[in-house]
PDB file of N, CA and C in Angstrom:
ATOM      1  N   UNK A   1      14.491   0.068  -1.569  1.00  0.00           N
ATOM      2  CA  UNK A   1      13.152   0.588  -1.583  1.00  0.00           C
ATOM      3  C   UNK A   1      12.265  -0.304  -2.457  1.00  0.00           C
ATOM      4  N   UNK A   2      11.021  -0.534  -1.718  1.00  0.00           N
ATOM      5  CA  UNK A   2      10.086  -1.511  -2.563  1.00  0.00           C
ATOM      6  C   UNK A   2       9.425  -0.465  -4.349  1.00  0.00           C
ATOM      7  N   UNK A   3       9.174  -1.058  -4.662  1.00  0.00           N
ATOM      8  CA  UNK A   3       8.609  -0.661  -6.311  1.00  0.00           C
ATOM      9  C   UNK A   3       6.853  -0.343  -5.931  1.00  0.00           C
ATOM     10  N   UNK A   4       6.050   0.035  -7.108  1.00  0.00           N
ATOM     11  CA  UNK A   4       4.775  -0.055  -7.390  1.00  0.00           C
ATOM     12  C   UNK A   4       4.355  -1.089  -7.492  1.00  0.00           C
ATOM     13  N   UNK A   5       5.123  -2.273  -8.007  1.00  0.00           N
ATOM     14  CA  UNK A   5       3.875  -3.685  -7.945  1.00  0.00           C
ATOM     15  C   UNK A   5       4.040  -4.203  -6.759  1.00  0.00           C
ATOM     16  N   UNK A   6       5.101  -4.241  -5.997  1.00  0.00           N
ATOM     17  CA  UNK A   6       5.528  -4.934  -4.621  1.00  0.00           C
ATOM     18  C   UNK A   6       4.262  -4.108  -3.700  1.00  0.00           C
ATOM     19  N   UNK A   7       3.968  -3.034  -3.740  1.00  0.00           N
ATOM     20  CA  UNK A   7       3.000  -2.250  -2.740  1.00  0.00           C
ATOM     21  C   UNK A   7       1.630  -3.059  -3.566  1.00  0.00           C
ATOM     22  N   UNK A   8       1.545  -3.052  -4.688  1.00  0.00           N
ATOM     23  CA  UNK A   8       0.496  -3.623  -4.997  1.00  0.00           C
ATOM     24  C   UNK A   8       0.031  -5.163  -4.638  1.00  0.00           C
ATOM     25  N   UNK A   9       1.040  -5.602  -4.987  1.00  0.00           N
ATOM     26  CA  UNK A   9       1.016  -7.133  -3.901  1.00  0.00           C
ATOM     27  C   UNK A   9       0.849  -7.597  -2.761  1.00  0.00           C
ATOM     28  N   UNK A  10       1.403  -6.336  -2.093  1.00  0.00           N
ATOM     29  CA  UNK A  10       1.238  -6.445  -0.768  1.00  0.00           C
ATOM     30  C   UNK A  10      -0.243  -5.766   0.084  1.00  0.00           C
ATOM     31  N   UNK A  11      -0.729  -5.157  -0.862  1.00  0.00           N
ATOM     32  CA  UNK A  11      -2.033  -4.700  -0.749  1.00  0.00           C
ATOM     33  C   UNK A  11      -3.078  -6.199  -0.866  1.00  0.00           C
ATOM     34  N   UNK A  12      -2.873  -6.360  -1.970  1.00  0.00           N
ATOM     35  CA  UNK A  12      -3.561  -8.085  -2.468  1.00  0.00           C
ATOM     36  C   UNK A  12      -3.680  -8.387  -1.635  1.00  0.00           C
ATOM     37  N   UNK A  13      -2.410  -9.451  -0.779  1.00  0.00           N
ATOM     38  CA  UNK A  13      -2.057 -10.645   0.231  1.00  0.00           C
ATOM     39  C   UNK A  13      -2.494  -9.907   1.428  1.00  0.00           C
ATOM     40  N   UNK A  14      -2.717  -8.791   1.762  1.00  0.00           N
ATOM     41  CA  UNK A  14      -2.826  -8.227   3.253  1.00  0.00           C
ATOM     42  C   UNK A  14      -4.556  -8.120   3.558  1.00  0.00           C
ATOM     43  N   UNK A  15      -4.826  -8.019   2.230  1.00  0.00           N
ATOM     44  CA  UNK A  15      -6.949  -7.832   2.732  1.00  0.00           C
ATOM     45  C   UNK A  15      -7.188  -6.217   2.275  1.00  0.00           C
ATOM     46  N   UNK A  16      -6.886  -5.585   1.541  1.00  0.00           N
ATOM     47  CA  UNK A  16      -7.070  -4.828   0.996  1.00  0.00           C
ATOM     48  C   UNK A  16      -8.188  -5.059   0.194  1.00  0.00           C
ATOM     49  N   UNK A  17      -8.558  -3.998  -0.055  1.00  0.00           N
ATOM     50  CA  UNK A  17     -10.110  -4.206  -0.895  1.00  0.00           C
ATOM     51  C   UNK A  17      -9.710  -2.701  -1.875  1.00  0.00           C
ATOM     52  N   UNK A  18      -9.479  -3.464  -3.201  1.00  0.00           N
ATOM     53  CA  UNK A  18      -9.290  -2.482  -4.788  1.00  0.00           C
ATOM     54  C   UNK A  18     -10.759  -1.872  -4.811  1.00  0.00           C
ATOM     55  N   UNK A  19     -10.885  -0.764  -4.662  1.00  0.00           N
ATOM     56  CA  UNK A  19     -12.481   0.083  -4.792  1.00  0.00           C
ATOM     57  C   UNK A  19     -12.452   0.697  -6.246  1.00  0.00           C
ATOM     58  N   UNK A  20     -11.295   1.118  -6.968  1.00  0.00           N
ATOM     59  CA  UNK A  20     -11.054   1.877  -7.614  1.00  0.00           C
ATOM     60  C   UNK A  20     -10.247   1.488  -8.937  1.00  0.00           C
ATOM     61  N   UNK A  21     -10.183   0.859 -10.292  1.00  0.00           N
ATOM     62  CA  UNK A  21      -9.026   0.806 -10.934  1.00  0.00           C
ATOM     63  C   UNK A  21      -9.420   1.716 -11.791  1.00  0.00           C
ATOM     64  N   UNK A  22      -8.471   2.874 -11.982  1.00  0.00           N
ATOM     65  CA  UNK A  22      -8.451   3.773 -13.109  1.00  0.00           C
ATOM     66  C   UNK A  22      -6.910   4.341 -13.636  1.00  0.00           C
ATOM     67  N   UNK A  23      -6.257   5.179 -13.307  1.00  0.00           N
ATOM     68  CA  UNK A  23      -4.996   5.422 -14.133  1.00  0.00           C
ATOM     69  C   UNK A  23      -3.943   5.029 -12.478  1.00  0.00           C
ATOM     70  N   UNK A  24      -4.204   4.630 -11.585  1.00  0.00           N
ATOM     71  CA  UNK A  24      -4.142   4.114 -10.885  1.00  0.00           C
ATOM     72  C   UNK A  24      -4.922   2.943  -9.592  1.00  0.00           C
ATOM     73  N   UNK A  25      -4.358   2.456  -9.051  1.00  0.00           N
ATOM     74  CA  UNK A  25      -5.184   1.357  -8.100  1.00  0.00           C
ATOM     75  C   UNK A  25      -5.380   1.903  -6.898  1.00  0.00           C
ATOM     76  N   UNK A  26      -6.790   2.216  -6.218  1.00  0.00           N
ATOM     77  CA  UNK A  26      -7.110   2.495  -5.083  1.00  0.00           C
ATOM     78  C   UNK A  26      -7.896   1.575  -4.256  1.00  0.00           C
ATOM     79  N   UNK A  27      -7.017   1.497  -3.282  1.00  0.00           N
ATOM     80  CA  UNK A  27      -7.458   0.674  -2.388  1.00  0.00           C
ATOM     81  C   UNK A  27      -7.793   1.069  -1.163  1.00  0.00           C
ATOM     82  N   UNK A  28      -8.609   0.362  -0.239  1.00  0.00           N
ATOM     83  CA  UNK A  28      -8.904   0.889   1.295  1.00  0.00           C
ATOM     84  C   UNK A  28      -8.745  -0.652   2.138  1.00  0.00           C
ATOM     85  N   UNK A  29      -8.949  -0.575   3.204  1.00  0.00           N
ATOM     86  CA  UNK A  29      -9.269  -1.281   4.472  1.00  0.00           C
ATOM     87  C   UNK A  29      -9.388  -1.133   5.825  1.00  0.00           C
ATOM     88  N   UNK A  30     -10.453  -1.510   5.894  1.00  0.00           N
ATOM     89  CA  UNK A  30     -11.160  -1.369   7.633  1.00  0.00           C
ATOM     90  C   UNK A  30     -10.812  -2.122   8.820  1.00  0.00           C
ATOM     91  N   UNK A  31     -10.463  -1.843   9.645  1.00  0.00           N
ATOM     92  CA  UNK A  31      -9.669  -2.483  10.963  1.00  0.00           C
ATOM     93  C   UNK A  31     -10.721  -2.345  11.600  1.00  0.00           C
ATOM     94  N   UNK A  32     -10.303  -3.462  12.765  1.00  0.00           N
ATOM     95  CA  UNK A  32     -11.324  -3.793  13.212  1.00  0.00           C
ATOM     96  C   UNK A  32     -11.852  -2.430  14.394  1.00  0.00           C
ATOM     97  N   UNK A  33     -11.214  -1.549  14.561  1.00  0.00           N
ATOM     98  CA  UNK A  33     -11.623  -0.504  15.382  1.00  0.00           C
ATOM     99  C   UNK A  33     -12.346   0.654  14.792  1.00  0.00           C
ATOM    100  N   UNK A  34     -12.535   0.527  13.415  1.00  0.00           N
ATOM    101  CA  UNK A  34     -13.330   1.259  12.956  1.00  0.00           C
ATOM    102  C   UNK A  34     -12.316   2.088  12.099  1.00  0.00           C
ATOM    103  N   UNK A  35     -11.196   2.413  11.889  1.00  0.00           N
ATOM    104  CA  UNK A  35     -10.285   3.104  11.380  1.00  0.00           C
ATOM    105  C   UNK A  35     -10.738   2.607   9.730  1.00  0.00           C
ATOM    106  N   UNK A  36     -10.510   3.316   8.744  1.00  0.00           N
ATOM    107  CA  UNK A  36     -10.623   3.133   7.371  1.00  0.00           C
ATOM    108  C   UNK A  36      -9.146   3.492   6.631  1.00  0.00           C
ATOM    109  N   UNK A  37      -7.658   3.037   6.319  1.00  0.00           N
ATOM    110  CA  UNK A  37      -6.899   2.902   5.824  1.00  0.00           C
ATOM    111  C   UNK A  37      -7.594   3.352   4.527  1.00  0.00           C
ATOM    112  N   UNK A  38      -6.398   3.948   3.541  1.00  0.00           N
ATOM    113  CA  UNK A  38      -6.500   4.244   1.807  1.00  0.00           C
ATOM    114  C   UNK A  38      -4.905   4.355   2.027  1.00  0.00           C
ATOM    115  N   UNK A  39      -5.076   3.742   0.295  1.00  0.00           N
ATOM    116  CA  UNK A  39      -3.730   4.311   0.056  1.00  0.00           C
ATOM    117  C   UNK A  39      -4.045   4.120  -1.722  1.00  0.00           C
ATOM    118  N   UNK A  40      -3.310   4.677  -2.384  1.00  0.00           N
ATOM    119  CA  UNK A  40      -2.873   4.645  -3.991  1.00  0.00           C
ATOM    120  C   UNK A  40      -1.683   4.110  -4.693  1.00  0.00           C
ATOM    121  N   UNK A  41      -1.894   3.171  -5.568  1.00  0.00           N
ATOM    122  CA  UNK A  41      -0.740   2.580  -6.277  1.00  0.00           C
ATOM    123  C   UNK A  41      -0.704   2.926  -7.797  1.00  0.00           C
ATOM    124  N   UNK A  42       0.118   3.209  -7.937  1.00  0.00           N
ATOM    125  CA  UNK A  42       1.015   3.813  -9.490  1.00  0.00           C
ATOM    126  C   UNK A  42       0.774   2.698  -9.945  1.00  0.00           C
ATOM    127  N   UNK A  43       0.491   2.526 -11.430  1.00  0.00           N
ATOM    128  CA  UNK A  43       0.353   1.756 -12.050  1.00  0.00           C
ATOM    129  C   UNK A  43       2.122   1.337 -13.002  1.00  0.00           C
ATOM    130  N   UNK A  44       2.907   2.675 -12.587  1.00  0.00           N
ATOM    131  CA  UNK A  44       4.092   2.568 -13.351  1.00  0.00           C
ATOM    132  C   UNK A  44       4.866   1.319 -12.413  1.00  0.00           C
ATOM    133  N   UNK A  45       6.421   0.636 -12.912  1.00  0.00           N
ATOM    134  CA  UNK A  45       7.237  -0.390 -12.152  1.00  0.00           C
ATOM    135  C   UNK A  45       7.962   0.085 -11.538  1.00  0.00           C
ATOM    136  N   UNK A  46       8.273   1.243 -11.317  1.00  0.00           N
ATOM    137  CA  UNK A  46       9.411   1.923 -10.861  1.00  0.00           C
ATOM    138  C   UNK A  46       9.597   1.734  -9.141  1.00  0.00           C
ATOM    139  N   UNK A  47      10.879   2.037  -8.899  1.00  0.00           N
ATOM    140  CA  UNK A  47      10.699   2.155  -7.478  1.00  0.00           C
ATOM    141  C   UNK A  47      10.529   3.490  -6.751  1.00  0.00           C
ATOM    142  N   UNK A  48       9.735   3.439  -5.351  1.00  0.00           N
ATOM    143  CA  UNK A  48       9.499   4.181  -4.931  1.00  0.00           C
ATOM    144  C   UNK A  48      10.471   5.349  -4.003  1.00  0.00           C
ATOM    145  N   UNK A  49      10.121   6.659  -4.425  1.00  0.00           N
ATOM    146  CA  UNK A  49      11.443   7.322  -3.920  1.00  0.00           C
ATOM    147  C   UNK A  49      11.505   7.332  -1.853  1.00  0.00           C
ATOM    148  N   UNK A  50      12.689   6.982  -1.510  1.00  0.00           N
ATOM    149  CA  UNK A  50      12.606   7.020   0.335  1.00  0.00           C
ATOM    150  C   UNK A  50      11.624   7.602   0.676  1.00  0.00           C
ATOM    151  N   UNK A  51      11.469   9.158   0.373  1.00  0.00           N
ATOM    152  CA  UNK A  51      10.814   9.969   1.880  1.00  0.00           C
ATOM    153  C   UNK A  51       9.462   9.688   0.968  1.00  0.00           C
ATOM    154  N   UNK A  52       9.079   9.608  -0.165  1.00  0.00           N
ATOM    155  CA  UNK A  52       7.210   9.049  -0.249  1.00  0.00           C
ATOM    156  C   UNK A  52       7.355   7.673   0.208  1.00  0.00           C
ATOM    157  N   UNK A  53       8.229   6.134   0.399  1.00  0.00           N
ATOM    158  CA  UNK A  53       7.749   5.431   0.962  1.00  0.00           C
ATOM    159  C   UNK A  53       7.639   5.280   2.362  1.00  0.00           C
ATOM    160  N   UNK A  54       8.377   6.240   3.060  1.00  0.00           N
ATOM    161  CA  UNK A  54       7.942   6.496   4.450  1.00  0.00           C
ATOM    162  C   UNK A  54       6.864   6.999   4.544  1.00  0.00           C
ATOM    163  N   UNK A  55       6.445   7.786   4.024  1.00  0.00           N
ATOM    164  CA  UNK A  55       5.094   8.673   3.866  1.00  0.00           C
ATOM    165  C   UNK A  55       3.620   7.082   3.841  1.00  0.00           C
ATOM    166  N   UNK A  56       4.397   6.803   3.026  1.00  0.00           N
ATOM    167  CA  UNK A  56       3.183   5.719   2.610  1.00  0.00           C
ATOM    168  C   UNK A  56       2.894   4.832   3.823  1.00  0.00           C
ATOM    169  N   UNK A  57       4.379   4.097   4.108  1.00  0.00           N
ATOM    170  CA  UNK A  57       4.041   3.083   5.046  1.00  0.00           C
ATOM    171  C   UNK A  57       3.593   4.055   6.418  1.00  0.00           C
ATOM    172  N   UNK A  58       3.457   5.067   7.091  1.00  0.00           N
ATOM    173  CA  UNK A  58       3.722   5.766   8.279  1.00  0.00           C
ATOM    174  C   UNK A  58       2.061   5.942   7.983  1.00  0.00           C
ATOM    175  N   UNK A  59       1.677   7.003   7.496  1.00  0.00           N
ATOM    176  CA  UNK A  59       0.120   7.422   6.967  1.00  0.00           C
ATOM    177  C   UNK A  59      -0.721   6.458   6.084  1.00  0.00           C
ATOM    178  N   UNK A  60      -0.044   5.726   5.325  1.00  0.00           N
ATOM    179  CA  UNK A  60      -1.313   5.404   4.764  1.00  0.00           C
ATOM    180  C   UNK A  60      -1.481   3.835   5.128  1.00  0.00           C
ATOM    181  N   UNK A  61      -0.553   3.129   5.043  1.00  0.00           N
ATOM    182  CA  UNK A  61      -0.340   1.709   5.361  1.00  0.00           C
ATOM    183  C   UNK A  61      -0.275   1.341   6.965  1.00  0.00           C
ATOM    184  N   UNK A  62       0.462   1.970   7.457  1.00  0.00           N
ATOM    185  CA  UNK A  62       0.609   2.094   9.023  1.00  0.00           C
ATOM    186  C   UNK A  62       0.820   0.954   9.603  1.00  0.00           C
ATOM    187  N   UNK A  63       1.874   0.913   8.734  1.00  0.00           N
ATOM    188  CA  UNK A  63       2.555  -0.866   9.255  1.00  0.00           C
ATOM    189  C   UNK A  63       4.071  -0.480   9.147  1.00  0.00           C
ATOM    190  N   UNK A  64       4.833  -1.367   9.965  1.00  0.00           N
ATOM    191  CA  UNK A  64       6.501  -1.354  10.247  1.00  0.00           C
ATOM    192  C   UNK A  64       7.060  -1.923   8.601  1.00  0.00           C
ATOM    193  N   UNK A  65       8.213  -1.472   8.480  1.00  0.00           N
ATOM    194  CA  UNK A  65       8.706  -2.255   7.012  1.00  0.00           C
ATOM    195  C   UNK A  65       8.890  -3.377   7.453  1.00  0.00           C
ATOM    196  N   UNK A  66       9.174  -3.980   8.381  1.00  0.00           N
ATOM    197  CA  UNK A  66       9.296  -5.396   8.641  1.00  0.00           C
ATOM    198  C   UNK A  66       8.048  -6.481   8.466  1.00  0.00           C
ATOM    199  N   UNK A  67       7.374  -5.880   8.509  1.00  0.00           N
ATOM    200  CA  UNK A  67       5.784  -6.120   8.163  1.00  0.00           C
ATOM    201  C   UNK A  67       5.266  -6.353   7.033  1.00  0.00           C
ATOM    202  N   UNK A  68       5.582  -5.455   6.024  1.00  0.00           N
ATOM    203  CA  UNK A  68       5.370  -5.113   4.952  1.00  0.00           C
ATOM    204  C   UNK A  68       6.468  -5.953   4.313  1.00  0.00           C
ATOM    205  N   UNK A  69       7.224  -6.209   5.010  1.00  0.00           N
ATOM    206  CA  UNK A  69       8.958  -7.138   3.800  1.00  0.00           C
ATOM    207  C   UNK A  69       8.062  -8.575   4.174  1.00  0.00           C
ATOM    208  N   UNK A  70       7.725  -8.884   5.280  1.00  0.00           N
ATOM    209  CA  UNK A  70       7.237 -10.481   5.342  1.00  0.00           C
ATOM    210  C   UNK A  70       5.692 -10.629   4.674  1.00  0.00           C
ATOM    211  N   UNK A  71       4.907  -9.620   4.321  1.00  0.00           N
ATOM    212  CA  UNK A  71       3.899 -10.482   3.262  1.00  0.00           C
ATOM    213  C   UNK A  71       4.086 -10.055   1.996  1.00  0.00           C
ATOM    214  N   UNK A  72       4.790  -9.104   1.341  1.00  0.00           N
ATOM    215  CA  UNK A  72       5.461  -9.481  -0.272  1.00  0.00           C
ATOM    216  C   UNK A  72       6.137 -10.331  -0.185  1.00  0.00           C
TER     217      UNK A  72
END
């Protein structure tokens, strides 16, 4: 399972746009169909538990892990 900075990195390198730094990192991004992506990153290192990183990548990221393993 990927960690909090690996999602954060991968937010970086993907075109994410940080709207938000406060006790966590919020980020969004707009596709080109008009859809508006968010998602939230923990500022802690820890790794992320299975069923919230399915949660994450499925709803908020909405990308395959294979996807997500080749731009971290």
């Amino acid at each position: 399972m990927p960690n909090w900075r690996e999602l954060k990195r991968f937010c970086d390198r993907d075109g994410w746009e940080l709207y938000k730094d406060t006790d966590h990192y919020y980020y969004r991004k707009a596709e080109d169909n008009g859809v508006l992506k968010r998602t939230k990153v923990s500022r802690g290192s820890g790794e992320i538990s299975p069923k919230l990183w399915r949660e994450i990548l499925r709803r908020q990221l909405q990308v395959t892990d294979e996807y997500f393993n080749s731009i971290i």
